[in-house]
C-alpha atoms as a PDB file:
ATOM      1  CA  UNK A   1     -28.569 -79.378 -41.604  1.00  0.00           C
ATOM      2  CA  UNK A   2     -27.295 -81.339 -38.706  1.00  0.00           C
ATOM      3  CA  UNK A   3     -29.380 -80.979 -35.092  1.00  0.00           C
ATOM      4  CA  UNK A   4     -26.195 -79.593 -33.630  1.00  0.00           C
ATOM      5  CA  UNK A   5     -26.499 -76.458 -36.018  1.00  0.00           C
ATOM      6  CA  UNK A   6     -30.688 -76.460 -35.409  1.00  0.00           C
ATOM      7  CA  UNK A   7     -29.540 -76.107 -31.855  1.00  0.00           C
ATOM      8  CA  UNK A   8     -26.736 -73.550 -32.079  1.00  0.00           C
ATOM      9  CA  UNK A   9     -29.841 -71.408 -34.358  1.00  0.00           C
ATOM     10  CA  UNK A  10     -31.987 -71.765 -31.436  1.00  0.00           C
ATOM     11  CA  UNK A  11     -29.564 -70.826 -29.021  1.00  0.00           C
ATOM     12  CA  UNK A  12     -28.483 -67.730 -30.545  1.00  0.00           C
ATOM     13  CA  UNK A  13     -31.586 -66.240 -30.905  1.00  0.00           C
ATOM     14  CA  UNK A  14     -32.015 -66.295 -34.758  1.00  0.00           C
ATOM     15  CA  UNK A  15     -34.980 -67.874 -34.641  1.00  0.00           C
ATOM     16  CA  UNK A  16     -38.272 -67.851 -32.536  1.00  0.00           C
ATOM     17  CA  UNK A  17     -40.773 -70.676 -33.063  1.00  0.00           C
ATOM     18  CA  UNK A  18     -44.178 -70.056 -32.007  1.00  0.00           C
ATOM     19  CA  UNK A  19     -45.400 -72.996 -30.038  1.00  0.00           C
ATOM     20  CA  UNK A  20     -49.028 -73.307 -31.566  1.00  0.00           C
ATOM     21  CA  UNK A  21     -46.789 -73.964 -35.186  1.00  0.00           C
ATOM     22  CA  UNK A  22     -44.599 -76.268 -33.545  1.00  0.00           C
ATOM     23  CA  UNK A  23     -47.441 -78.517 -32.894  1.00  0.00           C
ATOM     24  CA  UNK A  24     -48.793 -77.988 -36.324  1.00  0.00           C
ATOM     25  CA  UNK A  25     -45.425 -78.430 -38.068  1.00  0.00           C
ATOM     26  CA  UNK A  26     -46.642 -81.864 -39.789  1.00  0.00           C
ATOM     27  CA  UNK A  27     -48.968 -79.938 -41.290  1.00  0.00           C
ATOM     28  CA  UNK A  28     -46.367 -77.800 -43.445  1.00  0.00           C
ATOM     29  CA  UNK A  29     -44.281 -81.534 -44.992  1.00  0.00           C
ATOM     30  CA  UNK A  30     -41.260 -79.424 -44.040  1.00  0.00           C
ATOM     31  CA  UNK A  31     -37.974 -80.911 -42.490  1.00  0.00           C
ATOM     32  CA  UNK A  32     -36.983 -79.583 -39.221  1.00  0.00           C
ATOM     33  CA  UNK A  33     -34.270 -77.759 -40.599  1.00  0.00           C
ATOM     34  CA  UNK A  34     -36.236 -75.638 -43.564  1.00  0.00           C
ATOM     35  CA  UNK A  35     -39.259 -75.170 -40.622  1.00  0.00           C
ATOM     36  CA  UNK A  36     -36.214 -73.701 -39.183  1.00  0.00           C
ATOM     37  CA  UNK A  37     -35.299 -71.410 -41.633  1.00  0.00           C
ATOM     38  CA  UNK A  38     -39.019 -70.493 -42.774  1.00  0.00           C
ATOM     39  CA  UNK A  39     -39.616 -69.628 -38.847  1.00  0.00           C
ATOM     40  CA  UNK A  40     -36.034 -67.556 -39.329  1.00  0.00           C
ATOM     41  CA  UNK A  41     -37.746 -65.550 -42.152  1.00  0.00           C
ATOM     42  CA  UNK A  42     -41.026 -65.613 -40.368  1.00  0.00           C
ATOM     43  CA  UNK A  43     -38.795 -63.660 -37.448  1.00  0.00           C
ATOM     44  CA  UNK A  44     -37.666 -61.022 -39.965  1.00  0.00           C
ATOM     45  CA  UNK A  45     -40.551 -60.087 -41.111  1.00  0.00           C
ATOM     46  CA  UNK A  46     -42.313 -60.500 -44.299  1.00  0.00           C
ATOM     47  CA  UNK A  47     -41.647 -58.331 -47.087  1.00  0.00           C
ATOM     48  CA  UNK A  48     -37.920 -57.695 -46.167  1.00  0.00           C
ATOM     49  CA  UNK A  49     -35.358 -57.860 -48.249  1.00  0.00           C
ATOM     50  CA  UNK A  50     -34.125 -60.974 -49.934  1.00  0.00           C
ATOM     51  CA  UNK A  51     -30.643 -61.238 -49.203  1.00  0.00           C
ATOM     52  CA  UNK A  52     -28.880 -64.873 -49.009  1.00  0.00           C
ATOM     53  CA  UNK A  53     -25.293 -63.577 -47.682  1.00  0.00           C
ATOM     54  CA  UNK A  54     -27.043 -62.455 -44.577  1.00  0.00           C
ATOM     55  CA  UNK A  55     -29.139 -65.467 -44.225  1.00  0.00           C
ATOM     56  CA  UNK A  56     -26.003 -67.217 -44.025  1.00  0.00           C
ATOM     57  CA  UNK A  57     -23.769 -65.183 -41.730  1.00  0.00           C
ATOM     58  CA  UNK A  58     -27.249 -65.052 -39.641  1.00  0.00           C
ATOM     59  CA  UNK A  59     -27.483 -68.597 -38.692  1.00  0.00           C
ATOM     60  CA  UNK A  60     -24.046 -69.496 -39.828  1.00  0.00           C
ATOM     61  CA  UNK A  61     -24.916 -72.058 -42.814  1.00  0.00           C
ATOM     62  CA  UNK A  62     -23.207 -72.157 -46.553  1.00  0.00           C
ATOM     63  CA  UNK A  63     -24.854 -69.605 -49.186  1.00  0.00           C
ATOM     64  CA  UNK A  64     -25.599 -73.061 -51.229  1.00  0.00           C
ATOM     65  CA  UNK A  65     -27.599 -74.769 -47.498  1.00  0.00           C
ATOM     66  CA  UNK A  66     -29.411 -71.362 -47.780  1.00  0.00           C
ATOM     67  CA  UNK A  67     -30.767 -71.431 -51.296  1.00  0.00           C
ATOM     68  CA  UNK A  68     -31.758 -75.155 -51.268  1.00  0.00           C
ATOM     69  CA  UNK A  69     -33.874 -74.247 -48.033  1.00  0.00           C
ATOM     70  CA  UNK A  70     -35.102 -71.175 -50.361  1.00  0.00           C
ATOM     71  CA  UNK A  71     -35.870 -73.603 -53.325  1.00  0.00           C
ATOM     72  CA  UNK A  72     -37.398 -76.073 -51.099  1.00  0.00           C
ATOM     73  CA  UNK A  73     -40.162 -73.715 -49.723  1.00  0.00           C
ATOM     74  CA  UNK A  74     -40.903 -71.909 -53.312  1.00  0.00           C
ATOM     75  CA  UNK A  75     -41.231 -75.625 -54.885  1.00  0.00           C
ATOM     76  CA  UNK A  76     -44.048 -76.200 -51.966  1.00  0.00           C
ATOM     77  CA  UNK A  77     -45.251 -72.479 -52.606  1.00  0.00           C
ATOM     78  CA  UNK A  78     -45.040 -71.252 -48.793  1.00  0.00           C
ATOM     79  CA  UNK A  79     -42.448 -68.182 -50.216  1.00  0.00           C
ATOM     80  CA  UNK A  80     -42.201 -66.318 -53.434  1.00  0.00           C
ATOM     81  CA  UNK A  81     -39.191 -64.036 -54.075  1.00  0.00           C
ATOM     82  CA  UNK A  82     -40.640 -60.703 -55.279  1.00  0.00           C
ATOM     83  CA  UNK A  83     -38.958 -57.787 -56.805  1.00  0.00           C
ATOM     84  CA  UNK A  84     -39.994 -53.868 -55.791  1.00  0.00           C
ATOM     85  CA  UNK A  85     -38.880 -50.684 -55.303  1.00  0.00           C
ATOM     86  CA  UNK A  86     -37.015 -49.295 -51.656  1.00  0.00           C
ATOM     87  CA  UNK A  87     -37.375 -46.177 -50.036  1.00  0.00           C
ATOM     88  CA  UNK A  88     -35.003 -44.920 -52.731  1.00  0.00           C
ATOM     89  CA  UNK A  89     -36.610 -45.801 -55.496  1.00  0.00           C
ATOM     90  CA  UNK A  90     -34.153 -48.723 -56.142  1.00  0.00           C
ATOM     91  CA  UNK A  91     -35.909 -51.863 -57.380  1.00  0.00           C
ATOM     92  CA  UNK A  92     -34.764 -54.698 -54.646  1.00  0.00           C
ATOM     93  CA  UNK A  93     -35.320 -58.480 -54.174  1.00  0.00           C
ATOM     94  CA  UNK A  94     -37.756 -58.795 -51.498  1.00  0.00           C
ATOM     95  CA  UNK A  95     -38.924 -62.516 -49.826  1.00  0.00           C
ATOM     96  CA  UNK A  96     -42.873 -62.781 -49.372  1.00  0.00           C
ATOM     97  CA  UNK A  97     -44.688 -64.924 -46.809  1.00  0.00           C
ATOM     98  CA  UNK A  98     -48.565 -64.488 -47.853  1.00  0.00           C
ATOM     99  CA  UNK A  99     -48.896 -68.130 -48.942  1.00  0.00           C
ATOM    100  CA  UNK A 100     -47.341 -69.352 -45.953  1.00  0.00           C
ATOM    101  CA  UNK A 101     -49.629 -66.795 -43.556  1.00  0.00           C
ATOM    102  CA  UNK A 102     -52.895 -67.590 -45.288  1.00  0.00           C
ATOM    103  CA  UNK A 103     -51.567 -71.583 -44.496  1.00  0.00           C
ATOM    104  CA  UNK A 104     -51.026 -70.622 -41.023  1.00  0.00           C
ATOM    105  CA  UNK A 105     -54.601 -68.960 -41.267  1.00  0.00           C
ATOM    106  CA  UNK A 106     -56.556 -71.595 -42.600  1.00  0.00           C
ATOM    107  CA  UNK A 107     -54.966 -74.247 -39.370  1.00  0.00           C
ATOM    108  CA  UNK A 108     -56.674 -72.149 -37.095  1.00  0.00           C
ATOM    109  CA  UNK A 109     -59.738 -71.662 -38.757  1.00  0.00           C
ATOM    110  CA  UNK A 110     -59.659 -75.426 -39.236  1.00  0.00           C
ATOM    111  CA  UNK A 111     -59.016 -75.637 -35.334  1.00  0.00           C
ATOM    112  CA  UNK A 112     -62.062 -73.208 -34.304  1.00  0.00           C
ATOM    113  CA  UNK A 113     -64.286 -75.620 -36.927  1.00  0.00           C
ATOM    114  CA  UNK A 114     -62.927 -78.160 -35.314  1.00  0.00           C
ATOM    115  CA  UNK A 115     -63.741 -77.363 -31.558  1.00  0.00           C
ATOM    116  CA  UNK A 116     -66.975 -76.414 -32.981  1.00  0.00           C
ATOM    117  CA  UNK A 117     -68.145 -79.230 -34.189  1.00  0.00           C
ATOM    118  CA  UNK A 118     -67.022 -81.008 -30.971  1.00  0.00           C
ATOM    119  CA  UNK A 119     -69.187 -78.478 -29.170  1.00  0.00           C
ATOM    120  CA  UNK A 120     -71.865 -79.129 -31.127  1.00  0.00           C
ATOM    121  CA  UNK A 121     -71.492 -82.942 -30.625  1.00  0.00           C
ATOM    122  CA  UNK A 122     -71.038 -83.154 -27.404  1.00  0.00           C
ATOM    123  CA  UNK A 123     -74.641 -81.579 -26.946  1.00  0.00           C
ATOM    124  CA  UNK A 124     -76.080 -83.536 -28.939  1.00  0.00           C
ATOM    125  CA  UNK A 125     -74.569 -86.459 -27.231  1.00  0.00           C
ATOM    126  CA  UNK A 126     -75.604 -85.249 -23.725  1.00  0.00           C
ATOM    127  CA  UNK A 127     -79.382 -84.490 -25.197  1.00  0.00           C
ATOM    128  CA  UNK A 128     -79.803 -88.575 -26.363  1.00  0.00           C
ATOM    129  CA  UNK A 129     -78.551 -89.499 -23.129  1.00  0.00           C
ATOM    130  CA  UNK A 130     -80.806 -87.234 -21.272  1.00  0.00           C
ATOM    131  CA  UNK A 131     -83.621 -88.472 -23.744  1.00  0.00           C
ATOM    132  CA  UNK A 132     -82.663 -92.082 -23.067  1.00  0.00           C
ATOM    133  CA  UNK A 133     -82.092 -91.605 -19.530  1.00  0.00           C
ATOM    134  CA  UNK A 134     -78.596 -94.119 -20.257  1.00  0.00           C
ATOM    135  CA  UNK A 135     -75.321 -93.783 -20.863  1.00  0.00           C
ATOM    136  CA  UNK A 136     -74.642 -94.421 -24.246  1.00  0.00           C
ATOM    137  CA  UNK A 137     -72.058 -96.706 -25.728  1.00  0.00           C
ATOM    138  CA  UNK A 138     -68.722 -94.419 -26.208  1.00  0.00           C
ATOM    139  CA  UNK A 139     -66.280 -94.140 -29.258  1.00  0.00           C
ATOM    140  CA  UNK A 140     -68.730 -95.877 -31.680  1.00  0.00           C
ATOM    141  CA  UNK A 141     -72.054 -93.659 -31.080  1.00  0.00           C
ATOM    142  CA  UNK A 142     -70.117 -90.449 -30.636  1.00  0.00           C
ATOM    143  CA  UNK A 143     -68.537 -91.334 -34.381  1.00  0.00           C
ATOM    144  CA  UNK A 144     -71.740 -91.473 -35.348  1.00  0.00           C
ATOM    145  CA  UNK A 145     -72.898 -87.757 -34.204  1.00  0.00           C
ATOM    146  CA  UNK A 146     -70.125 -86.695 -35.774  1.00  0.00           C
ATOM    147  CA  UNK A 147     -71.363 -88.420 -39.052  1.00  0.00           C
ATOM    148  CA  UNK A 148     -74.616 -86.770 -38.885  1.00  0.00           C
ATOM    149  CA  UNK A 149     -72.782 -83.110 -38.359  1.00  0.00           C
ATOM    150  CA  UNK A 150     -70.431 -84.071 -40.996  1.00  0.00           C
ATOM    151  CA  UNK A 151     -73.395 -85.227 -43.707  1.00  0.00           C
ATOM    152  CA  UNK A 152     -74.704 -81.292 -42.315  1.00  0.00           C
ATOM    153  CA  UNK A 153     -77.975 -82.005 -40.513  1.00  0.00           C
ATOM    154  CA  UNK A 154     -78.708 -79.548 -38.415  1.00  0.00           C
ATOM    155  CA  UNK A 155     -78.496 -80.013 -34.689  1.00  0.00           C
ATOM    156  CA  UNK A 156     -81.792 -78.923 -33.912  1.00  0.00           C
ATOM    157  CA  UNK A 157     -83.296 -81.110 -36.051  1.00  0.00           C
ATOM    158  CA  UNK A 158     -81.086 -84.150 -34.586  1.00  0.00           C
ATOM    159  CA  UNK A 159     -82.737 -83.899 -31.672  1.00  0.00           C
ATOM    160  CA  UNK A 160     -85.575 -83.368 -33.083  1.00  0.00           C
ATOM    161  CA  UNK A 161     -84.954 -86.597 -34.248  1.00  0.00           C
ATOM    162  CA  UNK A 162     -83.907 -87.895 -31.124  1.00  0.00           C
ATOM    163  CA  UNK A 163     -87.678 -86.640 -29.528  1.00  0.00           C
ATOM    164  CA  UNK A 164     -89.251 -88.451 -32.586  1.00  0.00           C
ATOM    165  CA  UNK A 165     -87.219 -91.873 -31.899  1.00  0.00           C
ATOM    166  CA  UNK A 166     -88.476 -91.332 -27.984  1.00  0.00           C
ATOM    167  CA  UNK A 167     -92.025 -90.934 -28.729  1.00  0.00           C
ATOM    168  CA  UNK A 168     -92.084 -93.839 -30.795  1.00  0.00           C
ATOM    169  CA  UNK A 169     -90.313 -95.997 -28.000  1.00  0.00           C
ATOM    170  CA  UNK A 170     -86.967 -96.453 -29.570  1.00  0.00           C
ATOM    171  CA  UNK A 171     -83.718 -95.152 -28.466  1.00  0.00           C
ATOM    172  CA  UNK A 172     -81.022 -96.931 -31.127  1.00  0.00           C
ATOM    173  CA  UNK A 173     -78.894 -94.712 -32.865  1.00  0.00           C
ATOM    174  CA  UNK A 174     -79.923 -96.416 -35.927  1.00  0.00           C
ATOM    175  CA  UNK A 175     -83.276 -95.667 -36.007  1.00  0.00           C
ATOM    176  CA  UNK A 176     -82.631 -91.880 -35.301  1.00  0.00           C
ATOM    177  CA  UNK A 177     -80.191 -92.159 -38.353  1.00  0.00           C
ATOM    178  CA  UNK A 178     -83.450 -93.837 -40.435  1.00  0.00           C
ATOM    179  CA  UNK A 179     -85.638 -90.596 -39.517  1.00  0.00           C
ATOM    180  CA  UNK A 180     -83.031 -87.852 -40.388  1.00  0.00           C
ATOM    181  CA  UNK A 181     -82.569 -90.373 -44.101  1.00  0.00           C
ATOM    182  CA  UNK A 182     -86.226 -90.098 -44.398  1.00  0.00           C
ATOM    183  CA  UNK A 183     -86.591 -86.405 -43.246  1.00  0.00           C
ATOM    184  CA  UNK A 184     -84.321 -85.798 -45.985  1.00  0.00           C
ATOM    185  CA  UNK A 185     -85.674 -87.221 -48.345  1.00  0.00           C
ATOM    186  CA  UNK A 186     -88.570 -85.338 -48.709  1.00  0.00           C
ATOM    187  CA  UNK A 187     -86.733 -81.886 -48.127  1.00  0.00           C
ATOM    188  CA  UNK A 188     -86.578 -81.363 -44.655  1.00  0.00           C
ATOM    189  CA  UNK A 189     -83.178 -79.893 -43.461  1.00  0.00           C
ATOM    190  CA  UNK A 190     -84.365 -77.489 -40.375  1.00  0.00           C
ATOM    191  CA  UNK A 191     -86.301 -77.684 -37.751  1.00  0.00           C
ATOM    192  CA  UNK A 192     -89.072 -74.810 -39.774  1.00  0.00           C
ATOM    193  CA  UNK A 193     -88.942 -77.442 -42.577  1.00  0.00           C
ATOM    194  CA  UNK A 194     -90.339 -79.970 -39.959  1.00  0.00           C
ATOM    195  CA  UNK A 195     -92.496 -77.831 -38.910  1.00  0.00           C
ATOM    196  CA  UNK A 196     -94.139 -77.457 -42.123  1.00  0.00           C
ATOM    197  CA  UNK A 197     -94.193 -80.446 -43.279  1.00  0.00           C
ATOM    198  CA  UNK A 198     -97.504 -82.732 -43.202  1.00  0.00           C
ATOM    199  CA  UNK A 199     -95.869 -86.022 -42.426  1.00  0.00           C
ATOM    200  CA  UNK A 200     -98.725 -88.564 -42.127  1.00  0.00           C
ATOM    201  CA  UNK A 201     -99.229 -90.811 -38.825  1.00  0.00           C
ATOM    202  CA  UNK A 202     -98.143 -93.715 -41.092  1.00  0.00           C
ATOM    203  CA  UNK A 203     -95.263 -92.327 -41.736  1.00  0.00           C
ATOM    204  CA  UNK A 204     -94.280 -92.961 -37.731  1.00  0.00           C
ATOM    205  CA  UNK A 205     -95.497 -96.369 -37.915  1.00  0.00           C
ATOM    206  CA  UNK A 206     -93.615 -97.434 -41.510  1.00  0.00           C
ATOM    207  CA  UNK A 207     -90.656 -96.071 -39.258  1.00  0.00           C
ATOM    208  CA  UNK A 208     -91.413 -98.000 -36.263  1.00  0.00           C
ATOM    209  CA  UNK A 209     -91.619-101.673 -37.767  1.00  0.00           C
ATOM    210  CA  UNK A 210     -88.172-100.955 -39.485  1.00  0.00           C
ATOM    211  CA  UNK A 211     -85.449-103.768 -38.543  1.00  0.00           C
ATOM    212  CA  UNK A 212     -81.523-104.262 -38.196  1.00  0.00           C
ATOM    213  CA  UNK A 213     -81.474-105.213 -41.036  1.00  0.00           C
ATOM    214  CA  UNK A 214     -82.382-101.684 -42.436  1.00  0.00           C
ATOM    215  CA  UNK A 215     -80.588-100.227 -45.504  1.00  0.00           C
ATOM    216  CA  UNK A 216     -79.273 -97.211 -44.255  1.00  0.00           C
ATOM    217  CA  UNK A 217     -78.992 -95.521 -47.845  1.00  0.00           C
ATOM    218  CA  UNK A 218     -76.763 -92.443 -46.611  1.00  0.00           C
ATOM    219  CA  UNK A 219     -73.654 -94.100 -45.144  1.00  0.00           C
ATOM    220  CA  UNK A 220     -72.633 -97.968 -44.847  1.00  0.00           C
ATOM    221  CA  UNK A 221     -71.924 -98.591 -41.598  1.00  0.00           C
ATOM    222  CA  UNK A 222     -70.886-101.950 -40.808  1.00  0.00           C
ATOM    223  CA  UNK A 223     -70.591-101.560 -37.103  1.00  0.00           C
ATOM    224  CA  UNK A 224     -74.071-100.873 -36.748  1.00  0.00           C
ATOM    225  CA  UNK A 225     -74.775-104.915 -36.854  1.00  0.00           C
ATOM    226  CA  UNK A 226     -73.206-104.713 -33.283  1.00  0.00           C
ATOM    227  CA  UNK A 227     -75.535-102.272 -32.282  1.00  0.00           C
ATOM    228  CA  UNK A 228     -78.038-103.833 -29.906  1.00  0.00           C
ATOM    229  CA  UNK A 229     -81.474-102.382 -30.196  1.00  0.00           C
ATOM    230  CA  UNK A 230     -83.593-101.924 -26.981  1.00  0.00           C
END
């Protein structure tokens, strides 16, 4: 399909594209012009009736354009083409667009995760600067929240971690990464596990005499050779 005919689609009112999908339309592999016939379908309705000669009069486009757009989306399983009975008891050919609505689903859930997990970074970021009472780096330490929340340590017990590194008189990222390794280790996923646990005073010194040159065991970070203790 050539953008002049995308345009007369749009122009005529056959098709409606919600804005949050047209910023996610990358994430469907589509070409503009089948995202412009899935959002066509998407306007009709699911579960209505599969009929190609209408699809074409519709938005003006050969019956053959039509089914290549239909084979297109079934080969990348966003449609299937179903077959049930109508009001009259007539079994029909009826288009359905449950995989492509649970896709749609799972982007947003992805999104809310997403913003989450920023959330949750962001306060842990705030706490180690509080902690530190300095700014801290940018790009390179927030990555390195992030890592932590991705590897699922909890937040509490990050800054946990954080008031462990503080008491000790270190504030490198590095060496709060080093406790949460060695907190792990031995079990200790929540803040209640800490709690319980009888870590031994030479436990916090083993952990204070630890160098750069530190294996970090969980993730290999090369960057963290330009980290500058203080």
């Amino acid at each position: 399909m050539d953008s002049s005919k995308i345009l007369d689609i749009l122009q005529n009112g056959n098709v409606v594209i919600p804005l949050y999908l047209l910023k996610k339309i990358k994430e469907f592999k589509l070409d503009m012009d089948v995202f412009v016939f899935l959002m066509y379908l998407h306007h009709l309705g699911n579960k209505s009736l599969f009929d190609v000669n209408r699809f074409s009069n519709d938005l003006n486009l050969s019956v053959e354009e039509i089914m290549n757009y239909i084979s297109v989306l079934t080969d990348k399983g966003l449609i299937t083409i179903d077959v049930s009975p109508n009001d009259k008891g007539f079994m029909e050919e009826v288009f359905s667009l449950d995989s492509f609505y649970n896709k749609w689903k799972m982007l947003i859930i992805g999104d809310i995760e997403d913003t989450t997990e920023d959330k949750d970074a962001s306060s842990i970021y705030d706490y180690m600067e509080h902690k530190f009472g300095r700014t801290l780096s940018g790009s390179i330490d927030y990555e390195i929240v992030h890592s932590w929340l991705d590897n699922n340590y909890n937040e509490d017990l990050i800054k946990k971690a954080v008031d462990e590194a503080v008491s000790n008189g270190v504030s490198t990222l590095k060496y709060i990464d080093r406790i949460l390794y060695e907190w792990a280790k031995k079990g200790i996923t929540t803040v209640e596990d800490l709690n319980k646990s009888n870590s031994s005073s030479s436990d916090n010194e083993d952990l204070k005499s630890l160098d750069e040159d530190i294996d970090l065991g969980i993730m290999d970070w090369d960057w963290f050779d330009n980290e500058e203790d203080e």
